[in-house]
Protein backbone atom coordinates (compact mmCIF):
# COMPACT_ATOMS: atom_id res chain seq x y z
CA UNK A 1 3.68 -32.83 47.61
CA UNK A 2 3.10 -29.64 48.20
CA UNK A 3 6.24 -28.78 49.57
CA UNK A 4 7.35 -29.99 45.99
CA UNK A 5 4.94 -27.33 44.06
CA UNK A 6 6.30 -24.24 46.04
CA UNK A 7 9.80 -25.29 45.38
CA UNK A 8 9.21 -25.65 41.82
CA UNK A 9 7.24 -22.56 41.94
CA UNK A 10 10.07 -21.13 44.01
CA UNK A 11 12.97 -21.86 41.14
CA UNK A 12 10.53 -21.14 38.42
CA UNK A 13 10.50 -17.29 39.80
CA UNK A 14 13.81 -17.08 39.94
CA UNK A 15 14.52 -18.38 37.18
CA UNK A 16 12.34 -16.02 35.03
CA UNK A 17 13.40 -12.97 36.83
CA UNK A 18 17.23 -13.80 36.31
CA UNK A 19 16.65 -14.12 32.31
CA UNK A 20 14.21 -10.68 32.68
CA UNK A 21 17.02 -8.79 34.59
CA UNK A 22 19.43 -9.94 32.02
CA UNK A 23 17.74 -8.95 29.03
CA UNK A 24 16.45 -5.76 30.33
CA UNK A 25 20.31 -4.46 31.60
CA UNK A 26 23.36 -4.17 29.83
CA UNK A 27 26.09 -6.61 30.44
CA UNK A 28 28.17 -3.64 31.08
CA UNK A 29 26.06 -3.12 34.68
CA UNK A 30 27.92 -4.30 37.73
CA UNK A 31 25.74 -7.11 39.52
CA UNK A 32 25.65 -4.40 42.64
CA UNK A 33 22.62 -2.78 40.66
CA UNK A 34 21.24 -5.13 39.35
CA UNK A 35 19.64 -6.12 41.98
């Protein structure tokens, strides 16, 4: 089970930070800095 929350957890992060680095950079910005 709880191997189930931190994956979820996990995704969840990612997830959120991949829309948040989206919509704070310009399309125009190579993925090398967007890191």
């Amino acid at each position: 089970m709880a191997d189930i929350a931190v994956r979820t957890i996990a995704v969840r992060t990612i997830a959120v930070r991949t829309i948040a680095v989206r919509t704070y950079r310009s399309p125009k910005v190579p993925r090398s800095e967007t890191i």
